[in-house]
Protein backbone atom coordinates (compact mmCIF):
# COMPACT_ATOMS: atom_id res chain seq x y z
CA UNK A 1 0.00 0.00 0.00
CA UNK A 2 1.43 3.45 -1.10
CA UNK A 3 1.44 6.40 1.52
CA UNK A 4 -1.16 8.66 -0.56
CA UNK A 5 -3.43 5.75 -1.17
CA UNK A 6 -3.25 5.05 2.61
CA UNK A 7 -4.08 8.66 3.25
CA UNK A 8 -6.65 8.66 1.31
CA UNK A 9 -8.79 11.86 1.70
CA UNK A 10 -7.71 12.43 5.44
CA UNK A 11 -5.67 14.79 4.10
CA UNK A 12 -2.26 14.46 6.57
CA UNK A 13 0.44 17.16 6.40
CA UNK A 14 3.41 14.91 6.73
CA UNK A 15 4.26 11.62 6.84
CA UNK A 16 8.12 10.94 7.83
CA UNK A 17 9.53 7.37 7.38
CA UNK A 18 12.72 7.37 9.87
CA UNK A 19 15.46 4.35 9.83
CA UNK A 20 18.61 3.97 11.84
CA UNK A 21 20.64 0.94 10.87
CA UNK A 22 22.90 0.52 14.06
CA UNK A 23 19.82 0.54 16.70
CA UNK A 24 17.45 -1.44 14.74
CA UNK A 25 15.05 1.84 14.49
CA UNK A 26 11.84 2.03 12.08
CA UNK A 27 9.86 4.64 12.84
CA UNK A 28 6.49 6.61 11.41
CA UNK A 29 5.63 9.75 12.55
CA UNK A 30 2.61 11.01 11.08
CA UNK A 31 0.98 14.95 11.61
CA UNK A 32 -2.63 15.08 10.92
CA UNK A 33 -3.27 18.76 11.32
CA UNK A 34 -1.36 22.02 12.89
CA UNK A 35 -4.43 24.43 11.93
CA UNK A 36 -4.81 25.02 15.94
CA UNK A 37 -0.74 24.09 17.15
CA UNK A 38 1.80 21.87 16.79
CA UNK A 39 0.95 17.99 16.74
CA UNK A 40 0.98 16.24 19.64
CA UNK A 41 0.91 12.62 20.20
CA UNK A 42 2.23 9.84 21.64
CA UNK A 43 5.10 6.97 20.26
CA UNK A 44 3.37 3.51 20.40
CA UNK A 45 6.14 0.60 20.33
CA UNK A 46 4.68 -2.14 18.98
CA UNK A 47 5.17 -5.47 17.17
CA UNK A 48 3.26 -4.58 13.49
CA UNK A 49 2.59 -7.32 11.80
CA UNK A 50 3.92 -5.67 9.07
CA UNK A 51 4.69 -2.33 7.62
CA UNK A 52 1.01 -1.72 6.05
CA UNK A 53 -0.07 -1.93 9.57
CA UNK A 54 2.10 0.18 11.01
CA UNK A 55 1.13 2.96 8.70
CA UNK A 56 -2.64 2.36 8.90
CA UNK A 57 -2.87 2.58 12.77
CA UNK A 58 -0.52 5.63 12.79
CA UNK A 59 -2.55 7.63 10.51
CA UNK A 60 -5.93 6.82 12.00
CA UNK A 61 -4.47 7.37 15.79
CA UNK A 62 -2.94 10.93 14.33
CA UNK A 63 -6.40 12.12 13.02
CA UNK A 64 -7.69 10.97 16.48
CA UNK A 65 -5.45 13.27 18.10
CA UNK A 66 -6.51 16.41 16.10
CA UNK A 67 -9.82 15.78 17.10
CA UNK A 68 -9.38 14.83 21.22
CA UNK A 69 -7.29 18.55 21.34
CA UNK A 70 -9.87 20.57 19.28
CA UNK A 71 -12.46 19.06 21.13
CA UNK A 72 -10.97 19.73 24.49
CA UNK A 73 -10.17 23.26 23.50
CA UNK A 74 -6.37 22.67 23.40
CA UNK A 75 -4.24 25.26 21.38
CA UNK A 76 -2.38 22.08 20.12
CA UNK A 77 -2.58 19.79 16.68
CA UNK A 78 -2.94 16.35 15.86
CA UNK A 79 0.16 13.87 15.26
CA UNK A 80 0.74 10.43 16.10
CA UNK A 81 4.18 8.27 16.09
CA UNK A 82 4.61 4.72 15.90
CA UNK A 83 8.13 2.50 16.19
CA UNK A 84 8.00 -0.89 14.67
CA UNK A 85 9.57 -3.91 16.97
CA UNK A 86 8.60 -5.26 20.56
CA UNK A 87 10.14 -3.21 22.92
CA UNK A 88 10.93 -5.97 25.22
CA UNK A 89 13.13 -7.81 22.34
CA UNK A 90 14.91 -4.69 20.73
CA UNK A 91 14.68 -1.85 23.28
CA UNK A 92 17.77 0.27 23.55
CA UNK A 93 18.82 3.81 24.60
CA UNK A 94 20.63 3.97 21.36
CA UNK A 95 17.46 3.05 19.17
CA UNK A 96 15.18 5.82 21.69
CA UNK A 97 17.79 8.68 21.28
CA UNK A 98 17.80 7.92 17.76
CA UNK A 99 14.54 7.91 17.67
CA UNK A 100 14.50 11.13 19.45
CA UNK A 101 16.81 12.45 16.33
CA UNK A 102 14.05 12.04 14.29
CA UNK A 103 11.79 13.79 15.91
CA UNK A 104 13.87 16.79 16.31
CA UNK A 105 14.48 16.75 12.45
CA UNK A 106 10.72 18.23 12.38
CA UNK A 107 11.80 21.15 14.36
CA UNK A 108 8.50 21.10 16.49
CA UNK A 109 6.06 20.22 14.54
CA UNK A 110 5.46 17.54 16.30
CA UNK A 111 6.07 16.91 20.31
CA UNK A 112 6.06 13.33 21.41
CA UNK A 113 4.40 12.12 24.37
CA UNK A 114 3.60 8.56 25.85
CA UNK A 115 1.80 5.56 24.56
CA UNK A 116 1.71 1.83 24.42
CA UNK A 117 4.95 0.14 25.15
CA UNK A 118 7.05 3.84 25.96
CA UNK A 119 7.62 4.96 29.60
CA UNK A 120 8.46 8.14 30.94
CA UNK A 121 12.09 6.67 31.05
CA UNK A 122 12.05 6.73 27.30
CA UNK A 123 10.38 10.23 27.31
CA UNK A 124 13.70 11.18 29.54
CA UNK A 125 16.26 9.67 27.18
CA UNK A 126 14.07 11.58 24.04
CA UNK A 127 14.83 14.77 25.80
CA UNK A 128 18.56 14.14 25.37
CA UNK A 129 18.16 14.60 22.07
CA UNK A 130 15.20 16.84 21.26
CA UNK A 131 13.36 19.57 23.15
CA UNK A 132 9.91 18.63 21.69
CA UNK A 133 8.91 15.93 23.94
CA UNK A 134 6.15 15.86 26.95
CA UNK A 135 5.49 13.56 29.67
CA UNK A 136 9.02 14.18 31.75
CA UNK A 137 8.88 13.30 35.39
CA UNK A 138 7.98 15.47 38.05
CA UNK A 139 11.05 15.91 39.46
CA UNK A 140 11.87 17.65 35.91
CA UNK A 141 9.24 19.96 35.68
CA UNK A 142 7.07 17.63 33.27
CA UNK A 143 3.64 15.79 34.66
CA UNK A 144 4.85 12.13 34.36
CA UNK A 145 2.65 9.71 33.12
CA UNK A 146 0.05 10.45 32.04
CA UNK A 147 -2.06 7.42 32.41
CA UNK A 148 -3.74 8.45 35.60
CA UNK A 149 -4.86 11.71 34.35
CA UNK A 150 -6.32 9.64 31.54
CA UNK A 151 -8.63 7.20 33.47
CA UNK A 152 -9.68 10.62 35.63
CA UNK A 153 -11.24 11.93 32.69
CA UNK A 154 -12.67 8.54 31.96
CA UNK A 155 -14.24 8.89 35.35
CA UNK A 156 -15.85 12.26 34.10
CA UNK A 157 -17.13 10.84 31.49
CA UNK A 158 -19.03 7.84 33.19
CA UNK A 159 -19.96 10.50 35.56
CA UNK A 160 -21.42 12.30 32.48
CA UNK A 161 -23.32 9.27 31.39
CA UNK A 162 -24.81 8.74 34.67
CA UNK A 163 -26.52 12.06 34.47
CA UNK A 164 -27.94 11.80 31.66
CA UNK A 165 -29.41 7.77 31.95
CA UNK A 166 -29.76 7.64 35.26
CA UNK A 167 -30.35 11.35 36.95
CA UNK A 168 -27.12 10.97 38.85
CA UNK A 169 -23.25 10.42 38.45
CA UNK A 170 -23.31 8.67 41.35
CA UNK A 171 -21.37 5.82 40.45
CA UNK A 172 -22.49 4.06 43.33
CA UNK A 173 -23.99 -0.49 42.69
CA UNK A 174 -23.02 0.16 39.20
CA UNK A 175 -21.70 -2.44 37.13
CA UNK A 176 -18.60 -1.45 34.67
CA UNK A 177 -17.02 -3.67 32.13
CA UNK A 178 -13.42 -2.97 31.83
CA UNK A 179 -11.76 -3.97 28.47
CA UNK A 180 -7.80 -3.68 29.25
CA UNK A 181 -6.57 -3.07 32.53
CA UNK A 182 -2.84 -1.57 31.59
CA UNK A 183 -1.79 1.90 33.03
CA UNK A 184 -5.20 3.62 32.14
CA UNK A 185 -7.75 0.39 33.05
CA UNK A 186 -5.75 -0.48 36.52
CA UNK A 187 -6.10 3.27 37.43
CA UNK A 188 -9.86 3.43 36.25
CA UNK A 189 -10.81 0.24 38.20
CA UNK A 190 -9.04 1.54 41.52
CA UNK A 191 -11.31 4.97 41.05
CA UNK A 192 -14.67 2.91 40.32
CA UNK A 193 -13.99 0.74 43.29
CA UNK A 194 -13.53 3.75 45.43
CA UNK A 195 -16.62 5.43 43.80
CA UNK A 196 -18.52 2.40 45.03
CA UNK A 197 -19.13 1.05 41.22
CA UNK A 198 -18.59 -3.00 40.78
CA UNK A 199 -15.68 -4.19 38.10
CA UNK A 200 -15.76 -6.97 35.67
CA UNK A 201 -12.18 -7.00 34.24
CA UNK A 202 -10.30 -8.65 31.07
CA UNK A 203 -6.99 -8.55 29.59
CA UNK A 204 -3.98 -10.72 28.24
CA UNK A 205 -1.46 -10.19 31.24
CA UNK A 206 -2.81 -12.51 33.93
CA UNK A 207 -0.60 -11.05 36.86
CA UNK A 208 -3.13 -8.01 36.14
CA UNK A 209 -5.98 -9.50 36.29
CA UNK A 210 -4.93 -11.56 39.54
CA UNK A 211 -3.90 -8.06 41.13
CA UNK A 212 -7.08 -6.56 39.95
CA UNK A 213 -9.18 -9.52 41.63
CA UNK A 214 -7.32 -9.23 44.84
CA UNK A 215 -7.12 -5.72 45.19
CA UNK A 216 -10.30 -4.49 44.04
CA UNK A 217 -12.38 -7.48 43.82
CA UNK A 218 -12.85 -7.47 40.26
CA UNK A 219 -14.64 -10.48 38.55
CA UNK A 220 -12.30 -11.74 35.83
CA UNK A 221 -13.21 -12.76 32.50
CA UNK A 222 -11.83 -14.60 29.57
CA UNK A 223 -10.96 -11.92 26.69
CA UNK A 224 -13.77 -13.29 24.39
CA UNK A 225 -16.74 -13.22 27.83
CA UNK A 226 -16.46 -9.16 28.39
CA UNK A 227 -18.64 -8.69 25.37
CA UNK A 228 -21.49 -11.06 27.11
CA UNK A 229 -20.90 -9.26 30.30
CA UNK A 230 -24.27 -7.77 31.87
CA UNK A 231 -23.42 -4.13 32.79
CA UNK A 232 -24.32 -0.89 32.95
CA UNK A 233 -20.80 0.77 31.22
CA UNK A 234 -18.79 -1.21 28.79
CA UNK A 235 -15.22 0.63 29.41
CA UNK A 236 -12.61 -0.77 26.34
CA UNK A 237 -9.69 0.50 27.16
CA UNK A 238 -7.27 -1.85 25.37
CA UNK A 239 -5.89 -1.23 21.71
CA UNK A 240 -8.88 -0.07 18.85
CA UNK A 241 -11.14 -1.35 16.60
CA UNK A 242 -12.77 -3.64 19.37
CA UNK A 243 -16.14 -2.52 18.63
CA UNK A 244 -17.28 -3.81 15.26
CA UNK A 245 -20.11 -5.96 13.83
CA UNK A 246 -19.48 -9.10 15.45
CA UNK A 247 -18.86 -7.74 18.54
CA UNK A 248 -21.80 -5.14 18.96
CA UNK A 249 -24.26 -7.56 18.76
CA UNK A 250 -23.02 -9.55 21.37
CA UNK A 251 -23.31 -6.08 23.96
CA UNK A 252 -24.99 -6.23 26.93
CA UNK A 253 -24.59 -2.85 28.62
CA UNK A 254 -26.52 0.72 28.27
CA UNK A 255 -23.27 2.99 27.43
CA UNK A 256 -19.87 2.56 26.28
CA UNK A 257 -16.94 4.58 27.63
CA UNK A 258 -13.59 4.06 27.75
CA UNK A 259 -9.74 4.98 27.17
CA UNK A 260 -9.42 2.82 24.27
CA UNK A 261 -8.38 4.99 20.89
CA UNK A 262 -10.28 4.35 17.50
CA UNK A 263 -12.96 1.98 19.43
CA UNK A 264 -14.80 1.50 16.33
CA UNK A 265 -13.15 -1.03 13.81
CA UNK A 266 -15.04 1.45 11.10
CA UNK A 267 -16.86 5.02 11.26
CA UNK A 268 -19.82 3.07 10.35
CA UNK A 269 -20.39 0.91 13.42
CA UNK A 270 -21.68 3.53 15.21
CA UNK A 271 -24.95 2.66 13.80
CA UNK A 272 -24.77 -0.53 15.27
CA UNK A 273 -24.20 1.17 18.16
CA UNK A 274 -27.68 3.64 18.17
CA UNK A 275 -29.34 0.71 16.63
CA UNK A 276 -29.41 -1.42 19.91
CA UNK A 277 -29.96 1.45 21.85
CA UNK A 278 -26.76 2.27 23.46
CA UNK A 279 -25.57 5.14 24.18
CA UNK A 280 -21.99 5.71 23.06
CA UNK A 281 -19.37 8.30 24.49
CA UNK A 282 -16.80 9.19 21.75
CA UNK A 283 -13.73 8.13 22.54
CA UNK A 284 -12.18 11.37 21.74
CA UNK A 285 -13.89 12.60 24.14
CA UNK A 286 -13.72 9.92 26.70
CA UNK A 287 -9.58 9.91 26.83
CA UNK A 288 -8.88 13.41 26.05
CA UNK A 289 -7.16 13.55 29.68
CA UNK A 290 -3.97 12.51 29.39
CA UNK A 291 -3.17 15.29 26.59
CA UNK A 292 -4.87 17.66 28.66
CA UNK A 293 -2.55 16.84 31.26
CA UNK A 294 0.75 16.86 29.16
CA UNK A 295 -0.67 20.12 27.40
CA UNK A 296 -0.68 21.88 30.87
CA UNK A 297 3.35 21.20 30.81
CA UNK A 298 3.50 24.36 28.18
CA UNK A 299 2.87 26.97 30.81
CA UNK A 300 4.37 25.01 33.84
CA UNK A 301 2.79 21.80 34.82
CA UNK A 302 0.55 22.15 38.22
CA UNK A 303 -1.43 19.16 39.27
CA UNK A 304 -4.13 21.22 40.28
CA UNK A 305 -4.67 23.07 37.69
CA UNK A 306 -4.77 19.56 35.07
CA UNK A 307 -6.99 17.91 37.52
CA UNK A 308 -9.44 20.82 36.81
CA UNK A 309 -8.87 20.84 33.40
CA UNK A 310 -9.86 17.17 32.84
CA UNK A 311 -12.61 17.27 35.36
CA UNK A 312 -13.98 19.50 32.22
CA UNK A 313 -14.49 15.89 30.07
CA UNK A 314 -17.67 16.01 31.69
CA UNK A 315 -18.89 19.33 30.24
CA UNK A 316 -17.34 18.37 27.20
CA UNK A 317 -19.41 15.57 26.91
CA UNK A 318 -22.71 16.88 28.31
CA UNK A 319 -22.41 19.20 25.76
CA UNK A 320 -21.33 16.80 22.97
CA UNK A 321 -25.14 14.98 24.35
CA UNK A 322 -26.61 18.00 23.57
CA UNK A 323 -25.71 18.92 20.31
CA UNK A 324 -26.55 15.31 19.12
CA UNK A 325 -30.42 16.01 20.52
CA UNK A 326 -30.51 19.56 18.88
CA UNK A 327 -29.20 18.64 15.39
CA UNK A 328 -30.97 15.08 15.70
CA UNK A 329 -27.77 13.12 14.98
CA UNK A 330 -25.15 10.28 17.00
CA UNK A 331 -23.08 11.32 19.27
CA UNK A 332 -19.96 10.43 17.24
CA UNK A 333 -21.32 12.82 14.87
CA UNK A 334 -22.12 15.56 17.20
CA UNK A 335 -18.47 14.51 18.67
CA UNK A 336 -17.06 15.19 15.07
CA UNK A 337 -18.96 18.82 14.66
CA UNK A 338 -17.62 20.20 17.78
CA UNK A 339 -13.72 19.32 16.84
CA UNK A 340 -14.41 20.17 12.82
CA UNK A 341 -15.98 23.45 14.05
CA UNK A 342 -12.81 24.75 16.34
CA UNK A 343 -10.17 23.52 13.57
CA UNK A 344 -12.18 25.40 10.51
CA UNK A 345 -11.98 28.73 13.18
CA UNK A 346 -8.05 28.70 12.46
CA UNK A 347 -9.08 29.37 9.37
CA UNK A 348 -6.38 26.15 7.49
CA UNK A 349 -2.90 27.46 8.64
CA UNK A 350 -0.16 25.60 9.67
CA UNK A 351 2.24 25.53 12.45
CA UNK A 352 5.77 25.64 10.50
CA UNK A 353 8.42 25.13 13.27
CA UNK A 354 11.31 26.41 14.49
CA UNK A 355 13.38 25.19 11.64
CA UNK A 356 11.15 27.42 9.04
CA UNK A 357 10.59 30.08 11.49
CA UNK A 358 14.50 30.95 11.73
């Protein structure tokens, strides 16, 4: 598959391909859109299948992140990075700083952050090489990792939900399905256990799903069973395109929310979705909070002050509720309106970068 013909008409500014023989590195980095910023997303490590896959989830997880900042009002653009190998079999600092090489050769039009299989040691090592990188530790003047900041907004959301279907976001004898309890789903099942809310947990790493039963008193699942699960949330917050027409079908819950990017294996599934009644929370939405949280690191990171901010995922997605009822559409559509709107404000310019600014 060529790069245009994977584009398609999503219309990407840049795609770079990046290689470095001695560490082993292959890397895509793909910005989306600058109308509102520079792009910022995070570096996924992960084993691709192939190269065709590589490209195809970096392109659809960049064009997520334009929308999650222009919906949360960020100042910021959408990009997306994605380095090809497991990081447990060909991790080195020599492939990361390399890595981090790359990035600077964009001159900061695109800042990295987080994502699967990086840590903020990796985020540390970038910085040795390139000043357009977010998620450094504390200690550094960055706001760490940004996985708890992503199941708080999560939390909002649900919150959000429970308004609307249920007159209260008390969270309290409610029954969530949790799809993926990594960073994100461990942190989102220790806040619905202390919210009162009951847990039904899945994933591949058993030693999580042991810790989750023991600590929160989850009920584990196989990976296949979470679909059948009775509940009143169905949270995926493992990697995309779990949500699709075999799976939908299978639902048993009243909303879906979660931290999970690209939940929908095609834009079309939402229909599915409305069909059975359910109603869906745009993911976009949903996990907006650990950008918010890195975003805050532009004017000097305060806790406070990003615990606020993604506390807002709850307005954000009241409101997103109530544009779908006004214009009589989904809420993935309604989702989509509010992001086009704020990007078609900036009126189609682009962030250069330093190195074109000079």
């Amino acid at each position: 598959m060529g790069v245009f013909e994977a584009i398609g008409t999503e219309a990407h500014e840049e795609v770079l391909f990046g290689a470095d023989r001695s560490s082993g590195l292959r890397t895509i980095i793909a910005i989306h859109d600058t109308s509102l910023g520079p792009a910022l997303g995070g570096t996924r490590f992960y084993p691709y299948q192939d190269e065709a896959e590589a490209l195809r989830d970096v392109l659809r997880l960049a064009k997520g992140m334009t929308l999650k900042s222009a919906a949360a009002g960020l100042d910021l653009g959408g990009g997306k990075a994605v380095i090809i190998g497991d990081p447990a079999e060909i991790w080195s600092e020599n492939l990361i700083r390399s890595y981090g090489r790359t990035i600077d050769s964009l001159g900061g039009r695109y800042i990295t952050a987080e994502d699967v299989g990086t840590t903020v040691r990796d985020m540390v090592l970038i910085s040795q090489e390139t000043p357009w990188v977010s998620g450094l530790p504390i200690e550094d003047g960055g706001s760490g990792d940004p996985s708890p900041a992503t199941a708080r907004g999560v939390i909002a959301a649900v919150r959000a939900i429970g308004e609307r279907l249920w007159g209260a976001g008390n969270l309290q004898g409610r029954r969530v399905a949790v799809q993926g309890i990594g960073k994100v789903g461990m942190d989102l099942v220790r806040r619905l256990t202390d919210m009162g809310a009951e847990t039904v947990v899945t994933d591949p790493n058993a030693d999580a799903v042991t810790f989750a039963v023991e600590t929160y008193g989850s009920k584990a699942v196989s990976l296949d069973d979470i679909y059948d699960i009775e509940c009143d949330v169905f949270s995926p917050c493992a990697l995309g395109a779990t949500l699709n027409a075999s799976t939908i079908p299978r639902l048993r819950c009243s909303a879906i929310a979660g931290s999970a990017n690209n939940q929908l294996a095609f834009d079309g599934d939402i229909e599915l979705i409305v069909d059975r009644g359910i109603l869906y929370a745009p993911d976009f939405i949903v996990n907006a909070g650990g950008v918010i949280n890195i975003a805050v690191e532009t004017d000097g990171y305060s806790p406070e002050r990003a615990a606020t901010m993604v506390d807002r995922i709850y307005d954000n997605l009241a409101a997103v509720f109530d544009t779908a009822d006004r214009d009589g559409v989904n809420p993935q559509v309604a989702a989509l309106r509010v992001a086009q709107a704020r990007i078609d404000q900036a009126g189609g310019r682009r962030f250069r970068g330093r190195s074109e600014e000079q």
